[in-house]
PDB file of N, CA and C in Angstrom:
ATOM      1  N   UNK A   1      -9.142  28.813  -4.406  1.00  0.00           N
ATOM      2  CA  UNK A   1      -8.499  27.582  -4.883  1.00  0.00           C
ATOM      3  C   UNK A   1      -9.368  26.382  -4.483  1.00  0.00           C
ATOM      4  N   UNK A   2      -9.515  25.550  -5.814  1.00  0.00           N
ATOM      5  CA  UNK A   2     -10.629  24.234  -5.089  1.00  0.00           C
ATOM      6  C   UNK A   2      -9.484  23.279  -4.492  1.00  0.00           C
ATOM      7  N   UNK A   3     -10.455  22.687  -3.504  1.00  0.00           N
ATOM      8  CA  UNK A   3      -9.523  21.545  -3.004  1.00  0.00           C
ATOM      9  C   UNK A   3      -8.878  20.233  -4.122  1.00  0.00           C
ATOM     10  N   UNK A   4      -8.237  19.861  -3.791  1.00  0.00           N
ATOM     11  CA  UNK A   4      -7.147  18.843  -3.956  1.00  0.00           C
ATOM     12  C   UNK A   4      -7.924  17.446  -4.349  1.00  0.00           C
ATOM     13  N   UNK A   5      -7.920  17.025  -5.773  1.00  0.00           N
ATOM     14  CA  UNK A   5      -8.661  15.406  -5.508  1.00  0.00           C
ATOM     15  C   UNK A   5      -7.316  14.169  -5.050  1.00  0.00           C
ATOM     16  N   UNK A   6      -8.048  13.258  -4.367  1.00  0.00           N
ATOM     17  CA  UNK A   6      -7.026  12.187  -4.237  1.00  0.00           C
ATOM     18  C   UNK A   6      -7.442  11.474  -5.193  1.00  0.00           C
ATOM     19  N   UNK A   7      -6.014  10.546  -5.585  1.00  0.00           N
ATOM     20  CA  UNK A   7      -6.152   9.475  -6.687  1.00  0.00           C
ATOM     21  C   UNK A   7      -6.859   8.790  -6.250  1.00  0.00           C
ATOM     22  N   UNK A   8      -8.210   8.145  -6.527  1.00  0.00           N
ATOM     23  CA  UNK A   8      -8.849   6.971  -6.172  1.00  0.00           C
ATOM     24  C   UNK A   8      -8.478   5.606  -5.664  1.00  0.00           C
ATOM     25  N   UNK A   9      -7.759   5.459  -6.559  1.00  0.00           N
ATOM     26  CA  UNK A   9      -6.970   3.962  -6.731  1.00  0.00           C
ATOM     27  C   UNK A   9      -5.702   3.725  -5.511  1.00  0.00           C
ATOM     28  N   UNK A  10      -5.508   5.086  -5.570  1.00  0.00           N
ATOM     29  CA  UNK A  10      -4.242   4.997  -4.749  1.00  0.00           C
ATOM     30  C   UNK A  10      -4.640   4.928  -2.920  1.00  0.00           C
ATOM     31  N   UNK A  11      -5.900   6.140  -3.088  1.00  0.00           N
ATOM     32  CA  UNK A  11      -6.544   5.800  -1.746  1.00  0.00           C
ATOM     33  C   UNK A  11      -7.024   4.218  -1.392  1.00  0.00           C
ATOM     34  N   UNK A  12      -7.420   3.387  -2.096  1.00  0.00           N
ATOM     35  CA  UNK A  12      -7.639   2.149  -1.459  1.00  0.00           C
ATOM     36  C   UNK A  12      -6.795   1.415  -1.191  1.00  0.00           C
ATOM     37  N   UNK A  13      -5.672   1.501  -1.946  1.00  0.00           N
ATOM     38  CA  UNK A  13      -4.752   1.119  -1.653  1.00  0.00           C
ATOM     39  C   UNK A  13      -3.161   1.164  -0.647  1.00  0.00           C
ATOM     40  N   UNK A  14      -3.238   2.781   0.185  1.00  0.00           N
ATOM     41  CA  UNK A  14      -2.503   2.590   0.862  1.00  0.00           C
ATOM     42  C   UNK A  14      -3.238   3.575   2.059  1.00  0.00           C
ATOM     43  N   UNK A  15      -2.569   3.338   3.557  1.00  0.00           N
ATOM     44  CA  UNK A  15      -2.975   4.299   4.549  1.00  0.00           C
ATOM     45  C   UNK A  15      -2.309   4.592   5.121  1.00  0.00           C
ATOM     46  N   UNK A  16      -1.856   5.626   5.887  1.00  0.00           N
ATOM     47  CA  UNK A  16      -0.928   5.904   6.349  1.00  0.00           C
ATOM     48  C   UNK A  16      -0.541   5.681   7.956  1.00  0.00           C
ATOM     49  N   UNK A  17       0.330   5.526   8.660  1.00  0.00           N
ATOM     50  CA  UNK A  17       0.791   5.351  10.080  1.00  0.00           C
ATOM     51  C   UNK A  17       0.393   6.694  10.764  1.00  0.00           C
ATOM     52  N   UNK A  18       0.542   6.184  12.020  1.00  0.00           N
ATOM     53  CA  UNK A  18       0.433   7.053  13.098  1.00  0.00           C
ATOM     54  C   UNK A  18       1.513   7.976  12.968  1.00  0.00           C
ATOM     55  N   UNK A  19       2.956   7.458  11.955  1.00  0.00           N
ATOM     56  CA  UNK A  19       3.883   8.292  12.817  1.00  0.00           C
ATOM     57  C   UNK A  19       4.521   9.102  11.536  1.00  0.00           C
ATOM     58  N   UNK A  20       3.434   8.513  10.523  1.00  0.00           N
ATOM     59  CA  UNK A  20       3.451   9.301   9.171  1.00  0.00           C
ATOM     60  C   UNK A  20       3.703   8.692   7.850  1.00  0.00           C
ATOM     61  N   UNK A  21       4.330   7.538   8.199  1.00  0.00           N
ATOM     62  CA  UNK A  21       4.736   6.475   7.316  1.00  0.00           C
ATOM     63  C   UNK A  21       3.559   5.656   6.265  1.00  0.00           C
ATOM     64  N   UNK A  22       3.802   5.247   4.911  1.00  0.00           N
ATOM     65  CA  UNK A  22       2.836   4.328   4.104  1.00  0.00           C
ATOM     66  C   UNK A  22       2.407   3.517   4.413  1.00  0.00           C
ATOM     67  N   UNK A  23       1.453   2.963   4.701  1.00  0.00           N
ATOM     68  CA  UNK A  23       1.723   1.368   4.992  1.00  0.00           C
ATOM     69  C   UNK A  23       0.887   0.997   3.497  1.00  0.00           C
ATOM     70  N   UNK A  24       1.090  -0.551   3.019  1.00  0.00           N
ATOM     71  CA  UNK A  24       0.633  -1.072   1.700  1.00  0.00           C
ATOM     72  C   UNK A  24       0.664  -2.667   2.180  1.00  0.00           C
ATOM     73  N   UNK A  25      -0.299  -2.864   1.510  1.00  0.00           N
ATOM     74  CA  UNK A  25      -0.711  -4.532   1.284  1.00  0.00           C
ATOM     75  C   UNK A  25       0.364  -5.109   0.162  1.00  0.00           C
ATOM     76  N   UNK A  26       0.622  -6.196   0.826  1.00  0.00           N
ATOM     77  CA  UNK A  26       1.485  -7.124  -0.156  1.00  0.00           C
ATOM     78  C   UNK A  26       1.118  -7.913  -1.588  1.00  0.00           C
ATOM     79  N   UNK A  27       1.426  -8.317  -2.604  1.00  0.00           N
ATOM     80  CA  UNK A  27       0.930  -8.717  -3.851  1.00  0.00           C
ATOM     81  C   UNK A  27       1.113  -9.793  -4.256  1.00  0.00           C
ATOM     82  N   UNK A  28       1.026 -10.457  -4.696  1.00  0.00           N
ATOM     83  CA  UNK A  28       0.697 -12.167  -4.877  1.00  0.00           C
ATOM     84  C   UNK A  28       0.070 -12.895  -4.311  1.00  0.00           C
ATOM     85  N   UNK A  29      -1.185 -12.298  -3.547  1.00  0.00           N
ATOM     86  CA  UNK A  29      -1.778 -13.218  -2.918  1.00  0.00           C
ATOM     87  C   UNK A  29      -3.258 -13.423  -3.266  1.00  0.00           C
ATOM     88  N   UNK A  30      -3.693 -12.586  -4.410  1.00  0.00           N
ATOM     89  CA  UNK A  30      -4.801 -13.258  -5.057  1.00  0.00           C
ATOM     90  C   UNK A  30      -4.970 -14.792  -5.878  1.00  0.00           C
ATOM     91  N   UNK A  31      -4.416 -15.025  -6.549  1.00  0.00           N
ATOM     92  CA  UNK A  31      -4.662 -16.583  -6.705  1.00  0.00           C
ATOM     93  C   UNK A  31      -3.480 -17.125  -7.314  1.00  0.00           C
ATOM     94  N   UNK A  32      -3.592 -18.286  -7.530  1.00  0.00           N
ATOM     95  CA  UNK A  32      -2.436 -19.162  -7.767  1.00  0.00           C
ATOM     96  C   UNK A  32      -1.822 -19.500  -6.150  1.00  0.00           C
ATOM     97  N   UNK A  33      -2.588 -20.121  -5.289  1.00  0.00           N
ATOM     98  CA  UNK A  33      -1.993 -20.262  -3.901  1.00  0.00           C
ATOM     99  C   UNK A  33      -1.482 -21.519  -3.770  1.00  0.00           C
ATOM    100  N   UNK A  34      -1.835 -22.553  -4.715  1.00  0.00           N
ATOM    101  CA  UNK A  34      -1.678 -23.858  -4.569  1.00  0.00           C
ATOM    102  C   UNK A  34      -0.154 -24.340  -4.190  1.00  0.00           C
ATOM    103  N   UNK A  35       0.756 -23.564  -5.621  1.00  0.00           N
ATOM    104  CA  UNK A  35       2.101 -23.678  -5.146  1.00  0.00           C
ATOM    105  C   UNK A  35       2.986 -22.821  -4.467  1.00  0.00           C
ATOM    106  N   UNK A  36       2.119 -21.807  -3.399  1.00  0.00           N
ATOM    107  CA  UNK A  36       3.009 -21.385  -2.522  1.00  0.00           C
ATOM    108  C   UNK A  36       2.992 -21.852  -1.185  1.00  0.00           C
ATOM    109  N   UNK A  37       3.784 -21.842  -0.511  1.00  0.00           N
ATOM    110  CA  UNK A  37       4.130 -22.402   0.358  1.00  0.00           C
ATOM    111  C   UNK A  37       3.035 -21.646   1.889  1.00  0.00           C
ATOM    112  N   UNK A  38       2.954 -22.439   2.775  1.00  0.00           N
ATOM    113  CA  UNK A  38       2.188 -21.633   3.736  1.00  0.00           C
ATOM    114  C   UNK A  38       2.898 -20.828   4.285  1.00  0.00           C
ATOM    115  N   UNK A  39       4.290 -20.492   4.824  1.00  0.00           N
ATOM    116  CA  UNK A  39       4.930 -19.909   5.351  1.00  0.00           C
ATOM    117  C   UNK A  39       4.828 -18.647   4.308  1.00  0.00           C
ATOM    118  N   UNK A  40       4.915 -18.851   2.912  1.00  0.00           N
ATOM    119  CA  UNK A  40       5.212 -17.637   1.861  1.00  0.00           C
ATOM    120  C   UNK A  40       3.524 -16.589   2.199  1.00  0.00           C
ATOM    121  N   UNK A  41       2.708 -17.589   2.106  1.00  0.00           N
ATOM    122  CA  UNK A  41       1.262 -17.362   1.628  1.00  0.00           C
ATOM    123  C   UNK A  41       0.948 -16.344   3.370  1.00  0.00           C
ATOM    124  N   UNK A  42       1.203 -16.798   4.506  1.00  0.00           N
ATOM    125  CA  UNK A  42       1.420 -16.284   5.931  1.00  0.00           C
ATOM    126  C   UNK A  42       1.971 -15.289   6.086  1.00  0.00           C
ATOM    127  N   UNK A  43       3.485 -15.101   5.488  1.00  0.00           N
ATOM    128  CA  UNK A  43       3.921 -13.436   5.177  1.00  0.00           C
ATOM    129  C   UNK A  43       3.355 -12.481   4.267  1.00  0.00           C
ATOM    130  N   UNK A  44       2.980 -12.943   3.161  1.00  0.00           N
ATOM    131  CA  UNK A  44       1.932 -12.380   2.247  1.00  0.00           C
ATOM    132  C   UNK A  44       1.031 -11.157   3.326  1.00  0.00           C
ATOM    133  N   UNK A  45       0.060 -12.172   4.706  1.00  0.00           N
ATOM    134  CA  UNK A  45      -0.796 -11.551   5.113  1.00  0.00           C
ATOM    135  C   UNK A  45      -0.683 -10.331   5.791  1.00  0.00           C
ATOM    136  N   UNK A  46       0.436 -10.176   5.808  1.00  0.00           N
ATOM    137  CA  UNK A  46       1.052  -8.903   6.757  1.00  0.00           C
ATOM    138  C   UNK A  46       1.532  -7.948   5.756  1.00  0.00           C
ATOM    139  N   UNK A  47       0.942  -6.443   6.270  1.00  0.00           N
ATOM    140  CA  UNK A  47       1.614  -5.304   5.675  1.00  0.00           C
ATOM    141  C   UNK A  47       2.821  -4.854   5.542  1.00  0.00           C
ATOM    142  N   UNK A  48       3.136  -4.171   4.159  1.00  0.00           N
ATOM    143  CA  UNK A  48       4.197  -3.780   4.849  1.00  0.00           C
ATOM    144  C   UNK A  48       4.422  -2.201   4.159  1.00  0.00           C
ATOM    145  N   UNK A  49       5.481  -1.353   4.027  1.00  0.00           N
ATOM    146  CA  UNK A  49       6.102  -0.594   3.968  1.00  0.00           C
ATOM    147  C   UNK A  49       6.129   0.231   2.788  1.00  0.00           C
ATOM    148  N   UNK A  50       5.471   1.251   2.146  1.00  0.00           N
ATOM    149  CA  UNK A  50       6.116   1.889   0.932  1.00  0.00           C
ATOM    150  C   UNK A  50       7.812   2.223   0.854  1.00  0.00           C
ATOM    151  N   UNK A  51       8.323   2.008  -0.067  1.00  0.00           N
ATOM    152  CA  UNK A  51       9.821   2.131  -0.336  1.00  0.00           C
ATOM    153  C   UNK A  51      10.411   3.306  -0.335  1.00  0.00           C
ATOM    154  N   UNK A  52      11.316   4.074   0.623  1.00  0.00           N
ATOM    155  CA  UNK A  52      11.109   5.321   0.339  1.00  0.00           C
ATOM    156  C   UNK A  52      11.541   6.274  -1.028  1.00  0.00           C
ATOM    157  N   UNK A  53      11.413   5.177  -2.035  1.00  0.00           N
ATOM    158  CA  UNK A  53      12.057   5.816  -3.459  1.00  0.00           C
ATOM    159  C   UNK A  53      10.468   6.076  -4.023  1.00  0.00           C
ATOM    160  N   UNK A  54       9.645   5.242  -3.379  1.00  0.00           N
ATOM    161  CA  UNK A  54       8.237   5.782  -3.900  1.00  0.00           C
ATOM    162  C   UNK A  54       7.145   6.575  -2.873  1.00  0.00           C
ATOM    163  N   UNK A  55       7.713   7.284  -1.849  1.00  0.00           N
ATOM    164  CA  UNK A  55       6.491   8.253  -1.085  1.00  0.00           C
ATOM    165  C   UNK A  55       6.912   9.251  -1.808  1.00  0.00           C
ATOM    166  N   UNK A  56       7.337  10.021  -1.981  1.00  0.00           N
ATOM    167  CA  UNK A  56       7.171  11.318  -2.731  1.00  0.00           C
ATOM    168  C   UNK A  56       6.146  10.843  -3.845  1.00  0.00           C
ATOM    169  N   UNK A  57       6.310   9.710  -4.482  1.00  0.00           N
ATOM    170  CA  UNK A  57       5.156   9.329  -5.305  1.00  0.00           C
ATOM    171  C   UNK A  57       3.844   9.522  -5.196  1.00  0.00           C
ATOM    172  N   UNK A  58       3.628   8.351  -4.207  1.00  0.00           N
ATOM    173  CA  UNK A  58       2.192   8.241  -3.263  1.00  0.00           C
ATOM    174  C   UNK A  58       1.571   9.334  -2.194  1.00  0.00           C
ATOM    175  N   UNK A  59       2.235   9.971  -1.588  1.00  0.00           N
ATOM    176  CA  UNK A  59       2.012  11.598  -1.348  1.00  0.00           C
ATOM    177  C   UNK A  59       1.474  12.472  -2.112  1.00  0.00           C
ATOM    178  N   UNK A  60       2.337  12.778  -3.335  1.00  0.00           N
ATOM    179  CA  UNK A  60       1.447  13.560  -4.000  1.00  0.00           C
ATOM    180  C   UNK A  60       0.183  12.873  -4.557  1.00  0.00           C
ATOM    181  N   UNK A  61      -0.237  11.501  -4.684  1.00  0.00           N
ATOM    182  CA  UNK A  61      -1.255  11.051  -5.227  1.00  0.00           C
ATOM    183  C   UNK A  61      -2.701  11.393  -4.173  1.00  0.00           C
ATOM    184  N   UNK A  62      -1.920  11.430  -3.305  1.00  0.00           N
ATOM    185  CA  UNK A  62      -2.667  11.450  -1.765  1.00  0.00           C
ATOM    186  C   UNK A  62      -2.469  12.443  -0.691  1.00  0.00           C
ATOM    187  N   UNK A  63      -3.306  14.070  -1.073  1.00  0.00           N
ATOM    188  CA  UNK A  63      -2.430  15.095  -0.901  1.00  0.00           C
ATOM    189  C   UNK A  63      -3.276  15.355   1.057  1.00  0.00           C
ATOM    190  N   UNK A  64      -4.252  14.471   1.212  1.00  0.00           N
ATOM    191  CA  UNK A  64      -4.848  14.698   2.627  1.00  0.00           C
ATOM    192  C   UNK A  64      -4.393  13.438   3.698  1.00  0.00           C
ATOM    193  N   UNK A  65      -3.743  12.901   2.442  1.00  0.00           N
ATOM    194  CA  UNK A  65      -3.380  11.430   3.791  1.00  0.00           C
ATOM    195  C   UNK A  65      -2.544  11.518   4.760  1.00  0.00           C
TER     196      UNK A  65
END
């Protein structure tokens, strides 16, 4: 049996925790910054969480992560 490819796209985009969990970058923060607020634009910078209605998703996309 050949090994397993990972989705490309999906690998840059998420990594996983120590304790097994998704972690993912937040979205709206490529441009249009002017009218968000700094406090909005500041939470932006922090990771956060795959939803757990979508790891069975991202798992199988990502069968070594």
């Amino acid at each position: 049996m050949p090994k397993m490819k990972s989705n490309r796209g999906a690998a840059k985009r998420f990594k996983t925790t120590g304790t097994g969990k998704i972690r993912r970058s937040k979205a709206f923060k490529s441009h249009i910054l002017t009218k968000k607020t700094a406090k909005r634009k500041r939470n932006l910078r922090k990771s956060g969480l795959v939803d757990s209605t979508n790891v069975r998703a991202v798992r199988r996309m990502l069968p070594y992560a």
